[in-house]
PDB file of N, CA and C in Angstrom:
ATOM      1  N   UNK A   1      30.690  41.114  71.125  1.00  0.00           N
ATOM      2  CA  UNK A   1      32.028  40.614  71.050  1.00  0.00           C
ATOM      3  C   UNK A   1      32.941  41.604  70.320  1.00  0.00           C
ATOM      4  N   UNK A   2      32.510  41.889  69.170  1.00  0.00           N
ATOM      5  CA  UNK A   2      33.403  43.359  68.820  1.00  0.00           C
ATOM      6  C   UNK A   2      33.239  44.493  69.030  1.00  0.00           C
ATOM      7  N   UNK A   3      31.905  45.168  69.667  1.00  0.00           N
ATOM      8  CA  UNK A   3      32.269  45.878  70.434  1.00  0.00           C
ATOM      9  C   UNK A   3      32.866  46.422  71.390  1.00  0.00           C
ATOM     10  N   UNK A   4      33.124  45.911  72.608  1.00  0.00           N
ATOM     11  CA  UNK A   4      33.564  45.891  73.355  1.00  0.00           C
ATOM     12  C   UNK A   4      35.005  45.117  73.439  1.00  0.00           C
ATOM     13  N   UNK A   5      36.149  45.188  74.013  1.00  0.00           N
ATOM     14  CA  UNK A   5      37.381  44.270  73.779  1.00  0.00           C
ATOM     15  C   UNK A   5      38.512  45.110  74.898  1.00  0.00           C
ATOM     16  N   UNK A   6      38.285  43.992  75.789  1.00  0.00           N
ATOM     17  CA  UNK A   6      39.677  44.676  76.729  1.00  0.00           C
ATOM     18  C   UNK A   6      41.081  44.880  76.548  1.00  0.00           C
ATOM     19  N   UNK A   7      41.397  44.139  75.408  1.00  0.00           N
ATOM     20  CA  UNK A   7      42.563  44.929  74.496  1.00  0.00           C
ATOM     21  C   UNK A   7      42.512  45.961  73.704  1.00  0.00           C
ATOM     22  N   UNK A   8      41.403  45.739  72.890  1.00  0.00           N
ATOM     23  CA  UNK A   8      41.319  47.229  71.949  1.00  0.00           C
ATOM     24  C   UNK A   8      40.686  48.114  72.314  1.00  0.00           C
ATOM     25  N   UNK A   9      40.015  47.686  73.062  1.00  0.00           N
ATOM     26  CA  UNK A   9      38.640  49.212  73.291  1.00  0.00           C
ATOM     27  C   UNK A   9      37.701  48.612  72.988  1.00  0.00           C
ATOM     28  N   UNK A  10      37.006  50.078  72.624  1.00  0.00           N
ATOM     29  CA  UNK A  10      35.689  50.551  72.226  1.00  0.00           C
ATOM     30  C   UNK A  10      35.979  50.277  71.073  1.00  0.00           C
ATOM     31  N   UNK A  11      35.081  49.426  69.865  1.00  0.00           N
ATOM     32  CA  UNK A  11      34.899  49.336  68.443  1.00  0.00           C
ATOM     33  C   UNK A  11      33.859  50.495  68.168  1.00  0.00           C
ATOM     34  N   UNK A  12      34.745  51.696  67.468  1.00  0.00           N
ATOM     35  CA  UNK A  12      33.699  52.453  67.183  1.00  0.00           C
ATOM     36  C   UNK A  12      32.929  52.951  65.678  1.00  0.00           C
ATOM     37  N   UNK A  13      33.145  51.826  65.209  1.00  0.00           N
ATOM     38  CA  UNK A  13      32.762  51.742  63.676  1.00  0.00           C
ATOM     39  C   UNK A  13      31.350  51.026  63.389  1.00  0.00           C
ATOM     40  N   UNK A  14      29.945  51.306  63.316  1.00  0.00           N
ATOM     41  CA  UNK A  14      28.865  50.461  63.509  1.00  0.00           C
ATOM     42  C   UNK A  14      28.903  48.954  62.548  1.00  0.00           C
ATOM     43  N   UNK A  15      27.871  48.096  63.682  1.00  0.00           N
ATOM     44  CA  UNK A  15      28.067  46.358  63.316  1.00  0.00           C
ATOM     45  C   UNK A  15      26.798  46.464  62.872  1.00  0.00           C
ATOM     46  N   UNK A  16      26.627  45.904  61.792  1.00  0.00           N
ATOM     47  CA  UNK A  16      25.322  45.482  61.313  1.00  0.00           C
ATOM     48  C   UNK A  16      25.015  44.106  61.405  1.00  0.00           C
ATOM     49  N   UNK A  17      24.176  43.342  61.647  1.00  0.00           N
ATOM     50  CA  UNK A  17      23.725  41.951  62.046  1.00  0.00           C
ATOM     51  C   UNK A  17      22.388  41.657  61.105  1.00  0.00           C
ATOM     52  N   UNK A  18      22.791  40.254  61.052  1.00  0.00           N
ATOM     53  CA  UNK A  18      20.596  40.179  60.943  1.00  0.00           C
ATOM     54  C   UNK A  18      20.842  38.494  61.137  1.00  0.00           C
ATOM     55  N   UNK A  19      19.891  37.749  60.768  1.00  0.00           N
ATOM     56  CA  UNK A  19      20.051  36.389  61.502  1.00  0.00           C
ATOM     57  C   UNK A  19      20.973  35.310  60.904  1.00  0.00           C
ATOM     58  N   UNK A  20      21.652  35.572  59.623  1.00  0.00           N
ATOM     59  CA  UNK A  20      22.825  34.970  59.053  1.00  0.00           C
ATOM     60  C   UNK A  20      24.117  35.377  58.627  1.00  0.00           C
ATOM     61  N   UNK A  21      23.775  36.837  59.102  1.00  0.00           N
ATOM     62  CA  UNK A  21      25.112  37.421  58.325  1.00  0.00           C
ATOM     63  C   UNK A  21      25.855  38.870  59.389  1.00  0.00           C
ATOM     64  N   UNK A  22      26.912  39.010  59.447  1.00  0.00           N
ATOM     65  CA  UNK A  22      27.499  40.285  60.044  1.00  0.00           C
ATOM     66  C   UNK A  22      27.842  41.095  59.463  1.00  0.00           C
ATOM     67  N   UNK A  23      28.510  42.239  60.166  1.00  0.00           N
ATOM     68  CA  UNK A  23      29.357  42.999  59.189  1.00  0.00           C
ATOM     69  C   UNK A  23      29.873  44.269  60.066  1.00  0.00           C
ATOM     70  N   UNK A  24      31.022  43.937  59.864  1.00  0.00           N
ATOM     71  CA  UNK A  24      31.911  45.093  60.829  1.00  0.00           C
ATOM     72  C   UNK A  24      32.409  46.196  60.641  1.00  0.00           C
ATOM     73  N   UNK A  25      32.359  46.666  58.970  1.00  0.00           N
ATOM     74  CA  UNK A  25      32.597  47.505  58.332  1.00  0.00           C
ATOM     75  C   UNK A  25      33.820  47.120  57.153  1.00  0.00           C
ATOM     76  N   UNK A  26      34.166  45.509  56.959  1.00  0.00           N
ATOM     77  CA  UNK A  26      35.250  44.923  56.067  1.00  0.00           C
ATOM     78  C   UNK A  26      34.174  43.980  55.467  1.00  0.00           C
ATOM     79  N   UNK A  27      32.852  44.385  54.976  1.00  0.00           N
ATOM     80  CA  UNK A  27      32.194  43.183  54.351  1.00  0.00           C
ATOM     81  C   UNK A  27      31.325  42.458  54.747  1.00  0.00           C
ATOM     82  N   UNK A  28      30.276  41.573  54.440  1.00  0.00           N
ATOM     83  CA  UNK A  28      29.289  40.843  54.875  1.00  0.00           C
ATOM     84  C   UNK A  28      30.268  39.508  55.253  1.00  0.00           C
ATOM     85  N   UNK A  29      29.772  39.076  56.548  1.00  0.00           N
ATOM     86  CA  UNK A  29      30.495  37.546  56.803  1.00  0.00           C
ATOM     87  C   UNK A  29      29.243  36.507  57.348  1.00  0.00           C
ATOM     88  N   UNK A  30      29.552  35.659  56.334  1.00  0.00           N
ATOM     89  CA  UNK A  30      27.929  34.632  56.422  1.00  0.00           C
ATOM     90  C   UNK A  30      28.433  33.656  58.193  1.00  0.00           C
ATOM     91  N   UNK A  31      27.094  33.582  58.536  1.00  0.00           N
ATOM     92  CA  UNK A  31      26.996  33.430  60.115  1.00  0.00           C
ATOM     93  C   UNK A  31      26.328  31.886  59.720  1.00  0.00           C
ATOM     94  N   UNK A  32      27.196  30.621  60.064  1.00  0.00           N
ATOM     95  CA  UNK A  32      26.520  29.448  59.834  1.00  0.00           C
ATOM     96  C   UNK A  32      26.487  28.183  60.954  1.00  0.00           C
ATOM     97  N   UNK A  33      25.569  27.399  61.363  1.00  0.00           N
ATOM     98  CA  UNK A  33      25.728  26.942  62.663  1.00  0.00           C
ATOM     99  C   UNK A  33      25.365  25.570  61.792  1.00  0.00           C
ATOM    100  N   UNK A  34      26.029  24.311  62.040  1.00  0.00           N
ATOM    101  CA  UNK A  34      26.011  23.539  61.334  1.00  0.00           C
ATOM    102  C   UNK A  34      26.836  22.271  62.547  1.00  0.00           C
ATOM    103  N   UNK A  35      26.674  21.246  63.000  1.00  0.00           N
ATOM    104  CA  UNK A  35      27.315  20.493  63.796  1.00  0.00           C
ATOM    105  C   UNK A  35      27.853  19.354  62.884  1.00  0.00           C
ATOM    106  N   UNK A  36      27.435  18.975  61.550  1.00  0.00           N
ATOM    107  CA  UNK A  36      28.137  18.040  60.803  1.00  0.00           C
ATOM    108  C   UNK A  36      28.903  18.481  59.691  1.00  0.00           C
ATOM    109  N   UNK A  37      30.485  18.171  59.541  1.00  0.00           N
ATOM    110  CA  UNK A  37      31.030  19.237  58.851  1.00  0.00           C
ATOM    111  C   UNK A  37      30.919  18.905  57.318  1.00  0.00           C
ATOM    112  N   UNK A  38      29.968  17.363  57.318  1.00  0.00           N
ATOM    113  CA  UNK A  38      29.868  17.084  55.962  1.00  0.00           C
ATOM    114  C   UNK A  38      28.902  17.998  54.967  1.00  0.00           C
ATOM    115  N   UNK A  39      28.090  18.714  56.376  1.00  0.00           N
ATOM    116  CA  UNK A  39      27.008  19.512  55.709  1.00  0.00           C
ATOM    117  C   UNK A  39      27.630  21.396  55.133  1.00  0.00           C
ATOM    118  N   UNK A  40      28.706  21.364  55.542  1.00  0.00           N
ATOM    119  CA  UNK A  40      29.222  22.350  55.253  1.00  0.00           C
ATOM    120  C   UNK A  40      29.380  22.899  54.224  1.00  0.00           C
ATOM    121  N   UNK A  41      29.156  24.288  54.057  1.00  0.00           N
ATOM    122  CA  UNK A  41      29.118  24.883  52.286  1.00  0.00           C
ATOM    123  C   UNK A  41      30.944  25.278  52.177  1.00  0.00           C
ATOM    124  N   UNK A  42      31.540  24.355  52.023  1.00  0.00           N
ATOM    125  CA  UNK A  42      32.999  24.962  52.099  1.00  0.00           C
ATOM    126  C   UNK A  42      33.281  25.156  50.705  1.00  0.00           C
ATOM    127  N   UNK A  43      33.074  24.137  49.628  1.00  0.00           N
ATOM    128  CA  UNK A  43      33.172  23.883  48.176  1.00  0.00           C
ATOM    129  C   UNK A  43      32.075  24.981  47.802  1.00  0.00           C
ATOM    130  N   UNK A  44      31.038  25.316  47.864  1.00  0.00           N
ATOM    131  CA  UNK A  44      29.774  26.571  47.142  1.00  0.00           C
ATOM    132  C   UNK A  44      30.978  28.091  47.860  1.00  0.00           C
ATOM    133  N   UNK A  45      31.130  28.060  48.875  1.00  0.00           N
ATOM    134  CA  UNK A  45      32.001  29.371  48.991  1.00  0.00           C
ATOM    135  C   UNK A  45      33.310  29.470  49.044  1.00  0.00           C
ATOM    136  N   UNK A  46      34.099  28.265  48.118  1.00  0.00           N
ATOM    137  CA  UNK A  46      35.141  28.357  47.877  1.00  0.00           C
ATOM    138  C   UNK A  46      36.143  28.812  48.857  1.00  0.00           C
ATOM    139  N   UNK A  47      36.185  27.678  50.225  1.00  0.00           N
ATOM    140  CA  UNK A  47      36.826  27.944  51.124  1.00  0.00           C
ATOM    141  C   UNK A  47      38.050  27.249  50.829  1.00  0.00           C
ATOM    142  N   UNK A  48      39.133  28.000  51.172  1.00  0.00           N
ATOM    143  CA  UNK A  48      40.373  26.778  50.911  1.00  0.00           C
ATOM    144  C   UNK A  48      40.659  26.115  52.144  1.00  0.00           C
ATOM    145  N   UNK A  49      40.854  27.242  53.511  1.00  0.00           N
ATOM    146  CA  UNK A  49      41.548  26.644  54.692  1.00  0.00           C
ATOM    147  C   UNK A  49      40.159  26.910  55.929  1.00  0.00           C
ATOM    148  N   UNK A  50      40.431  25.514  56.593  1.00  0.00           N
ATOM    149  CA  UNK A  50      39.360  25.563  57.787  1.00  0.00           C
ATOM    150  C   UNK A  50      40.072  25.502  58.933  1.00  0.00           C
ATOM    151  N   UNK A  51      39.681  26.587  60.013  1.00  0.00           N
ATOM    152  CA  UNK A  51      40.047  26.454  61.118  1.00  0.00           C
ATOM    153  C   UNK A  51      39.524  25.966  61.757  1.00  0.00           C
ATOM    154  N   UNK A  52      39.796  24.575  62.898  1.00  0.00           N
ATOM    155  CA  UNK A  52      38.595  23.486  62.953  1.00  0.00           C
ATOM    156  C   UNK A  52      39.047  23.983  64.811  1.00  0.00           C
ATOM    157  N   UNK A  53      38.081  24.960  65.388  1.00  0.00           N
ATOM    158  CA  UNK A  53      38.666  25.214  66.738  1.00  0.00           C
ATOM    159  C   UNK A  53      37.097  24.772  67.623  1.00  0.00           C
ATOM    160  N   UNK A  54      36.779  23.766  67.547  1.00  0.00           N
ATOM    161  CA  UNK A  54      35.698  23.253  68.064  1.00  0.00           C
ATOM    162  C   UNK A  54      36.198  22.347  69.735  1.00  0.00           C
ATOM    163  N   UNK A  55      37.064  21.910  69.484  1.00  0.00           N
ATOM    164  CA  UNK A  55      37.520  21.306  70.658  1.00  0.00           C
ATOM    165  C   UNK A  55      37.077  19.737  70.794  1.00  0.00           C
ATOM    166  N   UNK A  56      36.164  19.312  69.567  1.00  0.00           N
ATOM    167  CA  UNK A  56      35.161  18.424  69.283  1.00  0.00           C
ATOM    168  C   UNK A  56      35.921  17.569  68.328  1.00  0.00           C
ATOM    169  N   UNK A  57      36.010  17.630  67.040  1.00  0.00           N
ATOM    170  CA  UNK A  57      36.843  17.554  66.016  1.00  0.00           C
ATOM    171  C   UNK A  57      37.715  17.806  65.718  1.00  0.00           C
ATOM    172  N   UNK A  58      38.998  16.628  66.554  1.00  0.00           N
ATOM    173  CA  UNK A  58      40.235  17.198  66.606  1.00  0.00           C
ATOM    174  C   UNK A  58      40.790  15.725  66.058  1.00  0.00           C
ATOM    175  N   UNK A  59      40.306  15.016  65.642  1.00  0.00           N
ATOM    176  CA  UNK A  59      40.932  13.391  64.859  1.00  0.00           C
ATOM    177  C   UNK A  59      41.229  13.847  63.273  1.00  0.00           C
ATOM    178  N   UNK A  60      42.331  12.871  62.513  1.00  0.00           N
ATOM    179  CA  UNK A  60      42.168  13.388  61.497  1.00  0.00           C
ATOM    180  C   UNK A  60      41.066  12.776  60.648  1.00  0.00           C
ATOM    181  N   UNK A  61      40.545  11.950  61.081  1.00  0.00           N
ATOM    182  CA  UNK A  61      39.171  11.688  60.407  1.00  0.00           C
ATOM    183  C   UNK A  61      37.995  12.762  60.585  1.00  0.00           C
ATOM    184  N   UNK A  62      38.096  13.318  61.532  1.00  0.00           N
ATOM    185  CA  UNK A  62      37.060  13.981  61.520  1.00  0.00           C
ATOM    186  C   UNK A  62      37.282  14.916  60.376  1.00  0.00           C
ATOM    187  N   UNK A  63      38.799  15.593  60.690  1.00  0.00           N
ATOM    188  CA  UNK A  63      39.132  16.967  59.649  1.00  0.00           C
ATOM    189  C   UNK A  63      38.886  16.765  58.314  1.00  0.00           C
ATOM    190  N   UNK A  64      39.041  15.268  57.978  1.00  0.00           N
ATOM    191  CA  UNK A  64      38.553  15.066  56.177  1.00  0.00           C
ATOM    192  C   UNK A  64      37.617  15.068  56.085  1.00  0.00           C
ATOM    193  N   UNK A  65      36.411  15.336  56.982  1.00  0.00           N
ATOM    194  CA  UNK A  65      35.260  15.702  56.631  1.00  0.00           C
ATOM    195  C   UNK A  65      34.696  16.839  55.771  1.00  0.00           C
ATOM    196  N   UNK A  66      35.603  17.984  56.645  1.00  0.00           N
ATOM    197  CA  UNK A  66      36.068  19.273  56.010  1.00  0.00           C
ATOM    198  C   UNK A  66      36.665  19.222  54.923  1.00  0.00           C
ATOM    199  N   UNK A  67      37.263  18.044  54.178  1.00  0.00           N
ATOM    200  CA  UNK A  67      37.674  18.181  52.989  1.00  0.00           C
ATOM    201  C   UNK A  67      36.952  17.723  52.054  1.00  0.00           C
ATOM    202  N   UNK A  68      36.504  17.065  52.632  1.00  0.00           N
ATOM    203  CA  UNK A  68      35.645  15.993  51.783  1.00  0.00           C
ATOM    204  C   UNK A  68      34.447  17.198  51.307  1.00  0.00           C
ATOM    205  N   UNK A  69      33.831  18.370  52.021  1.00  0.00           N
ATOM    206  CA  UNK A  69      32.439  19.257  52.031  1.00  0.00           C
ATOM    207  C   UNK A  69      33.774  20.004  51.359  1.00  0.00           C
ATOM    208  N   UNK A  70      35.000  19.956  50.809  1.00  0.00           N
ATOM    209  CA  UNK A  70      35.351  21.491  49.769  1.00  0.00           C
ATOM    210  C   UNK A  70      36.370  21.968  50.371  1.00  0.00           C
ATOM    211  N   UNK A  71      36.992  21.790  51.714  1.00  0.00           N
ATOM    212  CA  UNK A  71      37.985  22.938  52.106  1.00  0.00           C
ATOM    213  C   UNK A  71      39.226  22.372  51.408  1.00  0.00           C
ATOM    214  N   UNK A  72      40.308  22.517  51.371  1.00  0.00           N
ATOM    215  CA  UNK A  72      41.551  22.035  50.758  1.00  0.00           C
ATOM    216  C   UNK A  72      42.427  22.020  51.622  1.00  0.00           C
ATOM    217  N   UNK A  73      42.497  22.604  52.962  1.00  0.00           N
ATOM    218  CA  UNK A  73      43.168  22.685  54.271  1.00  0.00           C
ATOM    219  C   UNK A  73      42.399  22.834  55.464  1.00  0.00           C
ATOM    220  N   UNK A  74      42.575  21.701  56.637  1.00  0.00           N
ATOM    221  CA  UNK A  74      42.284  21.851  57.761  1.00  0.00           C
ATOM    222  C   UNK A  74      43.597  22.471  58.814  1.00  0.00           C
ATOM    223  N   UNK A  75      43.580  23.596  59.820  1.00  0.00           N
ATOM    224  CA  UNK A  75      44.196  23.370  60.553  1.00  0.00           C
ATOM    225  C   UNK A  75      42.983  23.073  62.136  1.00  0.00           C
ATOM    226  N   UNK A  76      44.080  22.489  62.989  1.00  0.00           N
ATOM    227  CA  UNK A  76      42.927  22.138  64.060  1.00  0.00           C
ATOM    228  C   UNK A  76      44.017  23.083  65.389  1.00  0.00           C
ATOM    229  N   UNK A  77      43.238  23.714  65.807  1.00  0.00           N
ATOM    230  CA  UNK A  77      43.709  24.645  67.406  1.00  0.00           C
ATOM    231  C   UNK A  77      43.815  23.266  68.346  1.00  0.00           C
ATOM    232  N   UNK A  78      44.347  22.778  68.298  1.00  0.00           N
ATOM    233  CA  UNK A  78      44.590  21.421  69.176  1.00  0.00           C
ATOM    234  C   UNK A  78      45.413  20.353  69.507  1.00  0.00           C
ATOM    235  N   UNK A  79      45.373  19.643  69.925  1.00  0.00           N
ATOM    236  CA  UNK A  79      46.412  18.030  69.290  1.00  0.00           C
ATOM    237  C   UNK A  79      45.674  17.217  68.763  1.00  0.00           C
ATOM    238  N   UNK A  80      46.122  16.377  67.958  1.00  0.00           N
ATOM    239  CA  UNK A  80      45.497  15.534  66.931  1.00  0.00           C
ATOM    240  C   UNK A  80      46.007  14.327  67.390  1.00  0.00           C
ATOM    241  N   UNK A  81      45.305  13.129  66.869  1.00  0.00           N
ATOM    242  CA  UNK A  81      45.507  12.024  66.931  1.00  0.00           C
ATOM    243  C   UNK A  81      46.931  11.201  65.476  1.00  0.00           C
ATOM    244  N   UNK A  82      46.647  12.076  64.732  1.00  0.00           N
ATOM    245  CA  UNK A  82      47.338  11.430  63.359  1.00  0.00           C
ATOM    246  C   UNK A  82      47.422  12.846  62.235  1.00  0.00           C
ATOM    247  N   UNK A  83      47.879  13.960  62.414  1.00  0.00           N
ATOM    248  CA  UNK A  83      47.686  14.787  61.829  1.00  0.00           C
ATOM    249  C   UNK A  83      48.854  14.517  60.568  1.00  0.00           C
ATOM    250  N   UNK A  84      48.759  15.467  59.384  1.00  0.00           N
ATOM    251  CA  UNK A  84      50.000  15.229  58.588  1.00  0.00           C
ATOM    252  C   UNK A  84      51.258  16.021  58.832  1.00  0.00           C
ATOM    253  N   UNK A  85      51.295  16.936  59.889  1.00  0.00           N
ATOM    254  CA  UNK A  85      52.296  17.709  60.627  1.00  0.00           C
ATOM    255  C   UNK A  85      51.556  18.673  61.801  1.00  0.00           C
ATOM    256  N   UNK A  86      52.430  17.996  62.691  1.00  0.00           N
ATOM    257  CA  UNK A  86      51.995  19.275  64.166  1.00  0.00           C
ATOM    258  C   UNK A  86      52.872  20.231  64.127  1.00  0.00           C
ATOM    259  N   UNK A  87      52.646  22.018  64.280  1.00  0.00           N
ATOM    260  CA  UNK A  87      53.437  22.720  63.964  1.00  0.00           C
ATOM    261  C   UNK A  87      52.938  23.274  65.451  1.00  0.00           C
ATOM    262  N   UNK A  88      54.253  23.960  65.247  1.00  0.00           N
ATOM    263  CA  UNK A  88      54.845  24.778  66.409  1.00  0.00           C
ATOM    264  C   UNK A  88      55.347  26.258  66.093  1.00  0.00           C
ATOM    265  N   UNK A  89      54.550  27.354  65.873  1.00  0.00           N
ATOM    266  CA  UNK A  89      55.028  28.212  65.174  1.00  0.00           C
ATOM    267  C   UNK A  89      56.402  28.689  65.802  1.00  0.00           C
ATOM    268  N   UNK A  90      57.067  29.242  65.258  1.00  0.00           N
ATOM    269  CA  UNK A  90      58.746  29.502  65.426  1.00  0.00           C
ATOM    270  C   UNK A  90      59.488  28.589  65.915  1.00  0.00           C
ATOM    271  N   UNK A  91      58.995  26.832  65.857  1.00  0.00           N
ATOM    272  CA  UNK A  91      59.519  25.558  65.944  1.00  0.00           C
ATOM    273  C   UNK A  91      59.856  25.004  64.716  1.00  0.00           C
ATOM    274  N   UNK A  92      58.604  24.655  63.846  1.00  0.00           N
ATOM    275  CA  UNK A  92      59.057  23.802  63.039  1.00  0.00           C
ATOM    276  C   UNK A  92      57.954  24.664  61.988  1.00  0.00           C
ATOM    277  N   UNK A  93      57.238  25.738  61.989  1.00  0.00           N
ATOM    278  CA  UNK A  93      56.487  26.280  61.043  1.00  0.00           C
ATOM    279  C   UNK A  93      56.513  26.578  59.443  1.00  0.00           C
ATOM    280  N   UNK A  94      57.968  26.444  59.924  1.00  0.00           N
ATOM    281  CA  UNK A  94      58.347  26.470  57.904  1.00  0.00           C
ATOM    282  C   UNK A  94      58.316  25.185  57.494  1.00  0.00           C
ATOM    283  N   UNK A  95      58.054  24.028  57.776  1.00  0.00           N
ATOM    284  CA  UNK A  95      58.201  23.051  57.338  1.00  0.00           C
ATOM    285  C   UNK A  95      56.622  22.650  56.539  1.00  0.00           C
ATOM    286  N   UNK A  96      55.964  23.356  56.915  1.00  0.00           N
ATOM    287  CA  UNK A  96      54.396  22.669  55.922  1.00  0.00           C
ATOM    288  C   UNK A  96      54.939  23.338  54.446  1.00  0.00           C
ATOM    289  N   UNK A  97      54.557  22.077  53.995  1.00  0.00           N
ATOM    290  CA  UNK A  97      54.454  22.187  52.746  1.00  0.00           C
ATOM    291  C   UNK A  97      52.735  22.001  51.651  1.00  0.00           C
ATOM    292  N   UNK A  98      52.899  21.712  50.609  1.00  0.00           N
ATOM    293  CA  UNK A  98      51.508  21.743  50.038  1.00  0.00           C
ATOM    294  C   UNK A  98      50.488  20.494  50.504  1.00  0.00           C
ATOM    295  N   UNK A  99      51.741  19.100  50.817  1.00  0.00           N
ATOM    296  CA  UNK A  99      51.067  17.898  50.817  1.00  0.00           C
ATOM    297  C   UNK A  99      50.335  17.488  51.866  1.00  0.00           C
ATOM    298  N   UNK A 100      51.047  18.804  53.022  1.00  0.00           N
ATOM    299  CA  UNK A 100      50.017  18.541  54.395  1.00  0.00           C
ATOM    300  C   UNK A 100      48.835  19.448  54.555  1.00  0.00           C
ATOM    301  N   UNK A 101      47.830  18.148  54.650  1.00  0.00           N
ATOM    302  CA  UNK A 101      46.187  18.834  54.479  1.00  0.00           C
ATOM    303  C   UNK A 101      45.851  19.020  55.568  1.00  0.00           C
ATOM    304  N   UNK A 102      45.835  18.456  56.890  1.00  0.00           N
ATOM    305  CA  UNK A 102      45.690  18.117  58.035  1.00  0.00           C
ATOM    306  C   UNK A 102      46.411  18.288  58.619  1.00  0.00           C
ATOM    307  N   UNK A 103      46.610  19.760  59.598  1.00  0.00           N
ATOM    308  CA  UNK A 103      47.432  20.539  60.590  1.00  0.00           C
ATOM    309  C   UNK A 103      47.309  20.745  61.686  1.00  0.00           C
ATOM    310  N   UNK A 104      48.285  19.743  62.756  1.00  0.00           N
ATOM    311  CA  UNK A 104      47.364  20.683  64.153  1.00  0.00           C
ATOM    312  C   UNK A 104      48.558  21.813  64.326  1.00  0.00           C
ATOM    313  N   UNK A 105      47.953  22.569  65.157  1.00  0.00           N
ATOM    314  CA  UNK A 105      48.656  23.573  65.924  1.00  0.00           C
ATOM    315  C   UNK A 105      48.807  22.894  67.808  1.00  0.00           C
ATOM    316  N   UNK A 106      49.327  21.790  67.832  1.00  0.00           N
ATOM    317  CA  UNK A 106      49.582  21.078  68.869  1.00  0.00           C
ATOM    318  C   UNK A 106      48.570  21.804  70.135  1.00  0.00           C
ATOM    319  N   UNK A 107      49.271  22.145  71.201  1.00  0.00           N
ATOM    320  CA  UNK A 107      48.451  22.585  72.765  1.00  0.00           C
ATOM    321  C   UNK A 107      48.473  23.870  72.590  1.00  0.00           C
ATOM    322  N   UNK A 108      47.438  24.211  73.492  1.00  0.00           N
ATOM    323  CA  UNK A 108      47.961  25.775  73.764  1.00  0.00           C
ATOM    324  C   UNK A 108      48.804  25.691  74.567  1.00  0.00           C
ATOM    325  N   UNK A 109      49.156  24.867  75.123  1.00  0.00           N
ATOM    326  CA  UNK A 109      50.396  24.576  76.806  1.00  0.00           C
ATOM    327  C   UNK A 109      51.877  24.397  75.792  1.00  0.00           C
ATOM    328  N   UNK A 110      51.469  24.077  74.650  1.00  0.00           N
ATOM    329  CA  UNK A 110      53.043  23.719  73.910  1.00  0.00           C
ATOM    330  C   UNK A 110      53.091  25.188  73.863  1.00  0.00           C
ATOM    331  N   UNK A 111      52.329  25.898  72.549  1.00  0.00           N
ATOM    332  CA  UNK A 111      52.225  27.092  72.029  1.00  0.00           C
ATOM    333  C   UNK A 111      52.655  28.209  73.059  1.00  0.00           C
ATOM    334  N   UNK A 112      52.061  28.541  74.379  1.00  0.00           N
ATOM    335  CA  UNK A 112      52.746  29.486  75.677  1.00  0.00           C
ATOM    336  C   UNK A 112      54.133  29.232  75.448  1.00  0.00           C
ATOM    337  N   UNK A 113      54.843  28.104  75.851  1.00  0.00           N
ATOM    338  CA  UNK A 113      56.348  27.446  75.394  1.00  0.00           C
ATOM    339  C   UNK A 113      57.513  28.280  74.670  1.00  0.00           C
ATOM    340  N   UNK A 114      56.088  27.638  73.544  1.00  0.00           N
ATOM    341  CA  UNK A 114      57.372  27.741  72.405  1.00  0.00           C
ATOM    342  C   UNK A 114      58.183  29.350  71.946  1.00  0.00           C
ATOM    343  N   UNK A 115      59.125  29.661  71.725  1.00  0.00           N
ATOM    344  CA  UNK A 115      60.094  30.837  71.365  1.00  0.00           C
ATOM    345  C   UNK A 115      58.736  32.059  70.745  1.00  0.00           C
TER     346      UNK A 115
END
């Protein structure tokens, strides 16, 4: 996947792998496969924001799951059922503030759209 990229090219900087972890040449990035997000190490690695692009978990109940395991922000690549603001970047994007935990980024059909 980063090797190869029909926008960028050829990645020609070597990837190191092994069965939990990557590394592209910006650092080790832990590789974790986990289907319940309660089981998630978000709080042990001090995650603040989760990008929840599963296509699966797009309710806002689900996303407080993710908060509940440590993250402090969900956004979801999707539409939501009850989110605390749907943003629209260069719509309404300045409007999140601290109190919204639970973000969708509405459609990708809005997102093509929007300005």
């Amino acid at each position: 996947m980063f090797k190869y990229d029909s926008v960028h090219g050829i990645y020609n900087k070597k990837i190191k792998k092994d069965k939990n972890s990557f590394d592209i040449g910006l650092g080790r990035t832990q590789i974790i496969s986990e289907t319940n997000p309660l089981k998630l190490p978000w709080k042990k690695n001090k995650i603040d924001i989760v990008i929840e692009c599963t296509g699966i978990l797009t309710s806002k109940q689900d996303s407080l799951k993710h908060i509940k395991a440590g993250s402090k922000k969900v956004i979801i690549s999707a539409p939501s059922d009850n989110p605390d603001i749907t943003v629209v970047y260069g719509v309404n994007h300045k409007e999140i503030n601290d109190r919204h935990k639970i973000i969708s980024n509405a459609s990708c059909t809005t997102n093509c759209l929007a300005p």
